[in-house]
N, C-alpha and C. Protein backbone atom coordinates (compact mmCIF):
# COMPACT_ATOMS: atom_id res chain seq x y z
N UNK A 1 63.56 41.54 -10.78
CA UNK A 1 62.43 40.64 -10.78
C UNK A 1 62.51 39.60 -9.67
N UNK A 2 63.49 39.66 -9.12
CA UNK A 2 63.60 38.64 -8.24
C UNK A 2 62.55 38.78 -6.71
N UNK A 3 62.76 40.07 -6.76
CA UNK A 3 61.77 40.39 -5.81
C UNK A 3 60.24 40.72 -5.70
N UNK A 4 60.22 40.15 -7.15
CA UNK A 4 58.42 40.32 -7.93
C UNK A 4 57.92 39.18 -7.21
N UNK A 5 56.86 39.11 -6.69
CA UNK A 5 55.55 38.36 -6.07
C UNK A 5 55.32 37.63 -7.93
N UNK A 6 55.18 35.92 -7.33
CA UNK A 6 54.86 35.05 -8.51
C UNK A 6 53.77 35.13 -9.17
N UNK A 7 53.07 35.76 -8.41
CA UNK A 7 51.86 36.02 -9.54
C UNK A 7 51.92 37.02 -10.47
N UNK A 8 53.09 37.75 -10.14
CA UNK A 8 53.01 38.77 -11.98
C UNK A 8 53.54 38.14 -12.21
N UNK A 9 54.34 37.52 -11.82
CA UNK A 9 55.55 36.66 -13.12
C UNK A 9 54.23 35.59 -13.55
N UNK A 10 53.77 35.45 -12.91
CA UNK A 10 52.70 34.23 -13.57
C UNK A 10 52.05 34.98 -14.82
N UNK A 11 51.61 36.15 -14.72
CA UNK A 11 50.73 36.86 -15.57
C UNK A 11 51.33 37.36 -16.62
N UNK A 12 52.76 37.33 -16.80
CA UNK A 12 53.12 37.54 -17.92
C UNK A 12 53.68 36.31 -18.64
N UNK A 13 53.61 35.08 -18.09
CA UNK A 13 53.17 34.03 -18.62
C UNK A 13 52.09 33.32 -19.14
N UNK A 14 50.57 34.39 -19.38
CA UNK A 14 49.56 33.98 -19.53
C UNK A 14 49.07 33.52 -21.21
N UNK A 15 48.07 32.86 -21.21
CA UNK A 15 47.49 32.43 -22.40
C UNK A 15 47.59 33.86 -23.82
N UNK A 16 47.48 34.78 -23.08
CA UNK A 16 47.26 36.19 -24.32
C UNK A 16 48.29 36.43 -24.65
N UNK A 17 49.59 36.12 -23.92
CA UNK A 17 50.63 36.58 -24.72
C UNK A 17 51.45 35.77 -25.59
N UNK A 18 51.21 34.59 -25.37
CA UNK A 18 51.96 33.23 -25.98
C UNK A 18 50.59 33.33 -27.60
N UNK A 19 49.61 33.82 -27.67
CA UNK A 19 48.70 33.61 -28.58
C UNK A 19 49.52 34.41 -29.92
N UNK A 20 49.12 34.51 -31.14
CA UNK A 20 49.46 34.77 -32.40
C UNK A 20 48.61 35.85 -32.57
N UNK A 21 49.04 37.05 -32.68
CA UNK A 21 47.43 38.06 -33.25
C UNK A 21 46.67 37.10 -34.04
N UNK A 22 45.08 38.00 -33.54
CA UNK A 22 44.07 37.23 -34.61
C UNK A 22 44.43 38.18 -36.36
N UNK A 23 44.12 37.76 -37.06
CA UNK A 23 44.05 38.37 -38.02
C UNK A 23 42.36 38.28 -38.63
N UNK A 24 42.11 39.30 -39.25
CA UNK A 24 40.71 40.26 -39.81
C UNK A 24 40.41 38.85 -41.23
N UNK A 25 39.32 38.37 -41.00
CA UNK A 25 38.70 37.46 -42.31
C UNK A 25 37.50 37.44 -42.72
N UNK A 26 37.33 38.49 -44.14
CA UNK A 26 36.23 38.35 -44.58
C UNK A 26 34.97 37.22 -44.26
N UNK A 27 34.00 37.94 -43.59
CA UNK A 27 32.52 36.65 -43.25
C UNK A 27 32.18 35.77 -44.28
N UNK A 28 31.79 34.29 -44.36
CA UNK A 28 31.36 33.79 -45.37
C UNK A 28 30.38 34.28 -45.82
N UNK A 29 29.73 33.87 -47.17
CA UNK A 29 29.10 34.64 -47.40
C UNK A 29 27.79 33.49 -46.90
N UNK A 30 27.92 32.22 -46.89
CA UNK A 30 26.77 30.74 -46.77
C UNK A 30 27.42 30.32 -45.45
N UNK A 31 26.74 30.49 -44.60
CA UNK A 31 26.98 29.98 -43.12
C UNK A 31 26.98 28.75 -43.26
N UNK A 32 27.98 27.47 -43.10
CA UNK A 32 28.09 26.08 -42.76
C UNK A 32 27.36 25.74 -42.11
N UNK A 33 25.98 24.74 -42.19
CA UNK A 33 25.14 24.43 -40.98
C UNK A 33 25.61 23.56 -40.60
N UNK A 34 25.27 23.16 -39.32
CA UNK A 34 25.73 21.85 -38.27
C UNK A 34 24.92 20.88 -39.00
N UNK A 35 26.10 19.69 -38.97
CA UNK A 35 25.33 18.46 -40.10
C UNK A 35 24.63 17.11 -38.81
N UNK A 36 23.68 17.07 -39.50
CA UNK A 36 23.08 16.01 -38.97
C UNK A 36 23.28 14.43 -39.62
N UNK A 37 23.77 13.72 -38.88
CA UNK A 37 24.12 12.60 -39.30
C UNK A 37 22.97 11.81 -40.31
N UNK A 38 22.90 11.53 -41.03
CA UNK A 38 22.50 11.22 -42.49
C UNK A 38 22.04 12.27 -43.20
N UNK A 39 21.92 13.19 -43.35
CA UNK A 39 21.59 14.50 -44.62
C UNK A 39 22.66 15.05 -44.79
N UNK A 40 22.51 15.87 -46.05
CA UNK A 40 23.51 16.59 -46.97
C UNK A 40 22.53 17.69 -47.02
N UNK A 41 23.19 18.95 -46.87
CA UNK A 41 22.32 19.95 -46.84
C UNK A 41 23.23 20.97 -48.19
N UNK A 42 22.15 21.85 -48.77
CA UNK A 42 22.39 22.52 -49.62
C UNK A 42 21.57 23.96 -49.43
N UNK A 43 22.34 24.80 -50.32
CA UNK A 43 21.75 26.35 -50.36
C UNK A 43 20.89 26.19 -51.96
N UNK A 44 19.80 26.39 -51.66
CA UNK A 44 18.87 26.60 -53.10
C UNK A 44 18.20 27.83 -53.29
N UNK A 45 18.30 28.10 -54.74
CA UNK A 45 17.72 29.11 -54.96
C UNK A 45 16.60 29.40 -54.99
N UNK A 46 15.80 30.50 -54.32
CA UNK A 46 14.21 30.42 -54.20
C UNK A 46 14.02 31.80 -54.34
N UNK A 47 15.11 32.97 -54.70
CA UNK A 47 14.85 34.33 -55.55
C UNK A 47 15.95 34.52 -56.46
N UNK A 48 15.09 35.46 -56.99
CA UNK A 48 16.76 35.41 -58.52
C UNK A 48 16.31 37.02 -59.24
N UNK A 49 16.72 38.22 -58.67
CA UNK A 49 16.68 39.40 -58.99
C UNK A 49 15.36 40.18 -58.21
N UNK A 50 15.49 39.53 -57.12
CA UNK A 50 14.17 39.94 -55.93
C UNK A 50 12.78 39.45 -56.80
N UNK A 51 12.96 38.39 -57.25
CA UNK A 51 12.13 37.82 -58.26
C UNK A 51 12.00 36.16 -57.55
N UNK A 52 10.36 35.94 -57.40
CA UNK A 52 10.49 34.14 -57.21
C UNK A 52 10.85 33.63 -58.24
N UNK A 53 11.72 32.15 -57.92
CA UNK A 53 11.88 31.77 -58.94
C UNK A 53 11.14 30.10 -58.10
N UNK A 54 10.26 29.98 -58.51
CA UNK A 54 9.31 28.88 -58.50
C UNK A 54 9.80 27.20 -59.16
N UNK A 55 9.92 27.27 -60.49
CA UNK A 55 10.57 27.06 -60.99
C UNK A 55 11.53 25.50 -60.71
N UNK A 56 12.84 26.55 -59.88
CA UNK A 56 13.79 25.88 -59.26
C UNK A 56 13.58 25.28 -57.99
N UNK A 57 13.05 26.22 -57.52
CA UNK A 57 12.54 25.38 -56.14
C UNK A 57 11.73 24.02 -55.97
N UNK A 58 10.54 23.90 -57.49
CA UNK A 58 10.25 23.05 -57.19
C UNK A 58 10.65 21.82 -57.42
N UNK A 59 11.77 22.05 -58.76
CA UNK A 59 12.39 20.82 -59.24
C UNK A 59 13.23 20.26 -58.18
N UNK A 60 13.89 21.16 -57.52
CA UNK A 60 14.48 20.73 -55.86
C UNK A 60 13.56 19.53 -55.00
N UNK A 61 12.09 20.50 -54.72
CA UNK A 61 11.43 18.97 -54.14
C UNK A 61 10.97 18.07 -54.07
N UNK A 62 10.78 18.19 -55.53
CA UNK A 62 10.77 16.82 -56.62
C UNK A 62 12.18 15.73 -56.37
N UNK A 63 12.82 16.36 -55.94
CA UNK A 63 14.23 15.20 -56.09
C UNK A 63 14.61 14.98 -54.66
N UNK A 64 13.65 15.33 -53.79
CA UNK A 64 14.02 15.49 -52.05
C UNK A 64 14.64 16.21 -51.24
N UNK A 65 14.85 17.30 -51.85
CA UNK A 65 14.99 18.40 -50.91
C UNK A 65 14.20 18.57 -50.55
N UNK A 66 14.25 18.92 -48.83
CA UNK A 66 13.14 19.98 -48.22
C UNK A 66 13.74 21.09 -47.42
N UNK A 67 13.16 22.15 -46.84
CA UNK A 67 13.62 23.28 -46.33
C UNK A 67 14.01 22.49 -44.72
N UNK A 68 15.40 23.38 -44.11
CA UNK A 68 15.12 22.79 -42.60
C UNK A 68 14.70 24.25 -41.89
N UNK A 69 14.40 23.84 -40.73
CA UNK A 69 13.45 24.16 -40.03
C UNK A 69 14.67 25.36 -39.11
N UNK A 70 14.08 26.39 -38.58
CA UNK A 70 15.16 26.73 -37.63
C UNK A 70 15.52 26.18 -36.34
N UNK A 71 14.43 25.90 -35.96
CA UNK A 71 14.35 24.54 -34.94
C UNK A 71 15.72 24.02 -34.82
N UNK A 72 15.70 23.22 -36.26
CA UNK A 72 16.92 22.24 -36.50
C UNK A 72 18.49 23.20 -36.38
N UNK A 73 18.57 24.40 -36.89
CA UNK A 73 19.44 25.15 -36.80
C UNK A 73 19.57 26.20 -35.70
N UNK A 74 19.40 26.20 -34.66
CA UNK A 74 19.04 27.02 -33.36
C UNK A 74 20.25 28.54 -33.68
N UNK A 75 21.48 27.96 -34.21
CA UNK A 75 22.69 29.18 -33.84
C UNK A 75 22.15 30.01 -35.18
N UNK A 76 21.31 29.86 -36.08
CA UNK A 76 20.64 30.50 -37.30
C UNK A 76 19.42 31.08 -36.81
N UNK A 77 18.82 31.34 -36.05
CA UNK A 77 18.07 32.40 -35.56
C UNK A 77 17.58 33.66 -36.09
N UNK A 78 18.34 34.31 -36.37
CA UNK A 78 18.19 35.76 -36.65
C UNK A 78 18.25 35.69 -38.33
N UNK A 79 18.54 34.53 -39.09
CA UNK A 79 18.61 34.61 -40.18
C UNK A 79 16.87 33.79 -40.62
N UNK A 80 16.79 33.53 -39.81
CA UNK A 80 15.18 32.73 -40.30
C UNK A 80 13.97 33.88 -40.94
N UNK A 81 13.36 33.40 -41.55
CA UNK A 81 12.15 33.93 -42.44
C UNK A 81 11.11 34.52 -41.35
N UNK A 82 10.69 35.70 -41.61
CA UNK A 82 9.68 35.64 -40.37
C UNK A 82 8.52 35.99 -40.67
N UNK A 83 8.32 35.84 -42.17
CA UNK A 83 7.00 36.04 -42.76
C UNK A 83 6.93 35.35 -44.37
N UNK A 84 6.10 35.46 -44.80
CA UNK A 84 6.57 34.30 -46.16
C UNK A 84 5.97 32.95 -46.33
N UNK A 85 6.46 32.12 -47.74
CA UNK A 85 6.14 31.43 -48.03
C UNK A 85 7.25 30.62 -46.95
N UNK A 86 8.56 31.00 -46.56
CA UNK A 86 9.23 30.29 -46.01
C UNK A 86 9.45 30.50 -44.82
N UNK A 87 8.09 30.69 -43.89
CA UNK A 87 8.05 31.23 -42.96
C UNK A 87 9.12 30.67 -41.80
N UNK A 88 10.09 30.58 -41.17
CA UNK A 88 10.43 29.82 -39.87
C UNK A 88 11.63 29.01 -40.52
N UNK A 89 12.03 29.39 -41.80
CA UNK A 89 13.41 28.56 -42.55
C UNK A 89 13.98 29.59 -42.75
N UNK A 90 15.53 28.81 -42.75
CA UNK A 90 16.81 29.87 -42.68
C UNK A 90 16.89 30.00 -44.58
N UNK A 91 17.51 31.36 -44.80
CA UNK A 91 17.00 32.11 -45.80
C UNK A 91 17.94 33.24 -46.19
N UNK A 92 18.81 33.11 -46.54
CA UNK A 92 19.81 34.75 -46.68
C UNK A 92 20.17 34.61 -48.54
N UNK A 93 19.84 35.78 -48.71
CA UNK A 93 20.06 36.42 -50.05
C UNK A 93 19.51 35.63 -51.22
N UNK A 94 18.14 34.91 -50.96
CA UNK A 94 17.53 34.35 -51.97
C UNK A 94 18.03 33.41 -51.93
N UNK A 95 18.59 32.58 -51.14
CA UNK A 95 19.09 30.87 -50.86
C UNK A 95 18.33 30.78 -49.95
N UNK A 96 17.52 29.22 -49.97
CA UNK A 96 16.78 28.78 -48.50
C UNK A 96 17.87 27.73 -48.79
N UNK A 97 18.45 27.26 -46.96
CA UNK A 97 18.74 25.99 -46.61
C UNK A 97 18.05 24.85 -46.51
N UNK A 98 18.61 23.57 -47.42
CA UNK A 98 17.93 22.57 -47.35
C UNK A 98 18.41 21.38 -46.78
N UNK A 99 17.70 20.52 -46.67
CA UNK A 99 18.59 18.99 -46.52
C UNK A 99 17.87 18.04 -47.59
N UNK A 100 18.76 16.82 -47.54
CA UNK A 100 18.04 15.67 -48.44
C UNK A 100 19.07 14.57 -47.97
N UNK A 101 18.24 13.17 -47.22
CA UNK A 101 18.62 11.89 -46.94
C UNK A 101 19.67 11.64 -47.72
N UNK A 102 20.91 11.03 -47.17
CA UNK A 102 22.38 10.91 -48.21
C UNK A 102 21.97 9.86 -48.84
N UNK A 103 21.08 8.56 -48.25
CA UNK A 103 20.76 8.10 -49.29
C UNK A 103 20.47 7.81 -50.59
N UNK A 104 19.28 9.27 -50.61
CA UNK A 104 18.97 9.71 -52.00
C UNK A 104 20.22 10.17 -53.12
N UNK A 105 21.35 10.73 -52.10
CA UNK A 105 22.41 11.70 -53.01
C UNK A 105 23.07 10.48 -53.54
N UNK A 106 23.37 9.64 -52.62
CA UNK A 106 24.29 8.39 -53.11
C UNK A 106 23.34 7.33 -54.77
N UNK A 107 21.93 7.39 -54.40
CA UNK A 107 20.92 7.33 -55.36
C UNK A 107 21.27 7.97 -57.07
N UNK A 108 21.30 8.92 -56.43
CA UNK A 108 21.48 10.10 -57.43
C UNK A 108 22.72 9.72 -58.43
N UNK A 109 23.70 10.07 -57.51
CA UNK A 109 25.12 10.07 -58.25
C UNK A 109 25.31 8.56 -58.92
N UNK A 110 24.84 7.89 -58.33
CA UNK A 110 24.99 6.57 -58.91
C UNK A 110 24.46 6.11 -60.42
N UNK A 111 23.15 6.95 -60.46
CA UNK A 111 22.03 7.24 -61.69
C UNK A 111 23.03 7.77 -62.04
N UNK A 112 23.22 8.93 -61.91
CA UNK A 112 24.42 9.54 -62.91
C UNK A 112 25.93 9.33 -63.28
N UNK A 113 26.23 8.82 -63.03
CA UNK A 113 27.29 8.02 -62.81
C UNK A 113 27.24 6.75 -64.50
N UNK A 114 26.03 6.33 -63.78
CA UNK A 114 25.23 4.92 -65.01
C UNK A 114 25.01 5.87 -66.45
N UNK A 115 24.27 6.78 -66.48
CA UNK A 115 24.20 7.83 -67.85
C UNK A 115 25.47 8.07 -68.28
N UNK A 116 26.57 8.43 -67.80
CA UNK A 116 27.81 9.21 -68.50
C UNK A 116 28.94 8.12 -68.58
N UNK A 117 28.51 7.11 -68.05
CA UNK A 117 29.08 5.62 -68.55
C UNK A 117 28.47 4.99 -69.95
N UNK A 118 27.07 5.10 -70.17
CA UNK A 118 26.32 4.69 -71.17
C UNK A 118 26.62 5.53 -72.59
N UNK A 119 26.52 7.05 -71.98
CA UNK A 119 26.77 7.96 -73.17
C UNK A 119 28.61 7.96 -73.69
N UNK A 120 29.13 7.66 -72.57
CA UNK A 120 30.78 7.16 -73.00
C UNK A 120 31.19 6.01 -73.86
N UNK A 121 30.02 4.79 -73.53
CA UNK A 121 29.69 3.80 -74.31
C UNK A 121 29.62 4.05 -75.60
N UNK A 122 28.42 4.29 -75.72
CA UNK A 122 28.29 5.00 -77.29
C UNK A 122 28.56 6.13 -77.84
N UNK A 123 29.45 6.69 -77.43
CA UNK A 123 30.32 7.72 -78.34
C UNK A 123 31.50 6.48 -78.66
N UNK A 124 32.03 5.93 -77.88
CA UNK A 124 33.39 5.10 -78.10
C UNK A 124 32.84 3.81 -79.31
N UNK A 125 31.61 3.07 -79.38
CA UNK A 125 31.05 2.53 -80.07
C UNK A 125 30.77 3.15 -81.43
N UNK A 126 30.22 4.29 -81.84
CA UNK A 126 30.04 4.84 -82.76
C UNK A 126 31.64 5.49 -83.78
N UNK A 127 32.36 5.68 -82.80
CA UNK A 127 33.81 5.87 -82.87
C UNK A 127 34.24 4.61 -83.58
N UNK A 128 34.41 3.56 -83.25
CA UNK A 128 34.80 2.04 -83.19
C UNK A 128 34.05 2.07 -84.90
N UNK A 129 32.64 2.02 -85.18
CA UNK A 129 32.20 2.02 -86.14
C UNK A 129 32.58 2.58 -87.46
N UNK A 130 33.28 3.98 -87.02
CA UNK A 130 33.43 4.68 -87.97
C UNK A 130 34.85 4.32 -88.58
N UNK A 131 35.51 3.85 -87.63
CA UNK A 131 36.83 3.38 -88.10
C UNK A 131 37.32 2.03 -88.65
N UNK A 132 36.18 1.11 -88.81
CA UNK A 132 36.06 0.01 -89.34
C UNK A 132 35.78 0.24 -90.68
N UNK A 133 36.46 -0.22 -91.88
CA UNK A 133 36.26 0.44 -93.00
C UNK A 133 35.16 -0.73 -94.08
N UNK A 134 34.55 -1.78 -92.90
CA UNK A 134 33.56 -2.64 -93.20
C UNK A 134 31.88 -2.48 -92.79
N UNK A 135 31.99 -1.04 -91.61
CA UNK A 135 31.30 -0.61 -91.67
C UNK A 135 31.53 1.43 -91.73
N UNK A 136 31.02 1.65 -93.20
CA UNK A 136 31.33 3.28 -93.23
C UNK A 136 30.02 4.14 -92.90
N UNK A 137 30.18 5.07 -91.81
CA UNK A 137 28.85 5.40 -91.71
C UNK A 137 28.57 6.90 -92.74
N UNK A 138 29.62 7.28 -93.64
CA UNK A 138 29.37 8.30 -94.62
C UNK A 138 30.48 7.87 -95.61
N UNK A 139 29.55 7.95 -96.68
CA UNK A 139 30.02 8.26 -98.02
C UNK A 139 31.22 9.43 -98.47
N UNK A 140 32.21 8.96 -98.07
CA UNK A 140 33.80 9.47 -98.37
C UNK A 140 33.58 9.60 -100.17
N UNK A 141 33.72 11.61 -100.01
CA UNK A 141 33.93 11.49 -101.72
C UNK A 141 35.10 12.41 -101.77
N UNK A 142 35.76 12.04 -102.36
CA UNK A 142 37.40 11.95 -102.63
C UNK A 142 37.65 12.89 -103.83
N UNK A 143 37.96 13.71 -104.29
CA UNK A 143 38.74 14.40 -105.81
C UNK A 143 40.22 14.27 -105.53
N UNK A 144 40.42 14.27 -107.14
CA UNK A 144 41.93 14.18 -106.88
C UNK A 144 42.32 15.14 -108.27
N UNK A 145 43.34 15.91 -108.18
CA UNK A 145 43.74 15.96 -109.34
C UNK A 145 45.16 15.71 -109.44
N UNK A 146 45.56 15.73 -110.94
CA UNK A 146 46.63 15.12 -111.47
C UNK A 146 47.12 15.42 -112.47
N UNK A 147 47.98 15.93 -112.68
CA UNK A 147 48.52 17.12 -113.45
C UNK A 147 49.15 16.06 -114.82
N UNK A 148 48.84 17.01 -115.76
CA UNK A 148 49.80 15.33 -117.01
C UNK A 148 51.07 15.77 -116.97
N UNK A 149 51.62 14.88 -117.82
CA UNK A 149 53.49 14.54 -117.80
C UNK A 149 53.83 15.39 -118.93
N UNK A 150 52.96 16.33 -119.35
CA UNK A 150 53.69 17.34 -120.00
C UNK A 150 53.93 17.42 -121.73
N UNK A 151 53.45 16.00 -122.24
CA UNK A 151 53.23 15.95 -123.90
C UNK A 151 52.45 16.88 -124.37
């Protein structure tokens, strides 16, 4: 090797051989969209056995979801709707992609958050009640028997 010209020796110093085989990984099945700084995007259901499901979708945009646009998703292209109610939105296997202002989500969770604090409330309250034996909320009926001493 001494008399090898540096550029093979260079080339078997190259980027491909110092690399790790790639290894083979099942495709996702929900492509990660590129996030846009304030939305939270979600996959919603808008078929359910090659069946609309109406339904769900609309309770979705009742709460602020809306569909994004492919526009917004350019590397989603080939997955966009190209006829339909969802014409020009990305769309694979009866999921349309959505977004909704994080605002709203932070909204949301917070509402819910307040309910399962309230309903924790009063289970632990009603609990508290029942174990106070000044207030009984059922009529404890008791039998006993008692065998005699045998005269």
């Amino acid at each position: 090797m001494a008399n090898a010209p540096k550029s093979s020796t260079r080339e078997l110093e190259t980027r491909e051989f110092a690399e790790r085989p790639k290894q083979w990984m099942p495709p996702e099945l929900l492509p990660e969209p590129d996030k846009q700084p304030g939305f939270a995007y979600r996959w919603i259901r808008v078929y359910m056995l090659n069946s609309a499901d109406p339904r769900n979708i609309s309770a979705k945009y009742r709460e602020g979801w809306e569909p994004v646009h492919v526009d917004e998703q350019p590397k989603y292209q080939l997955l966009a709707a190209r006829e339909g109610q969802y014409k020009d939105n990305i769309e694979i296997g009866g999921l349309l992609l959505c977004k909704i202002p994080e605002e709203l989500v932070q909204q949301r969770m917070d509402y819910e958050a307040k309910q399962t604090s309230q309903q924790a409330e009063a289970v632990d309250n009603n609990l508290m009640r029942q174990s106070d034996s000044r207030m009984p909320l059922f009529m404890e009926r008791k039998s006993t028997v008692s065998f005699g001493n045998g005269n």
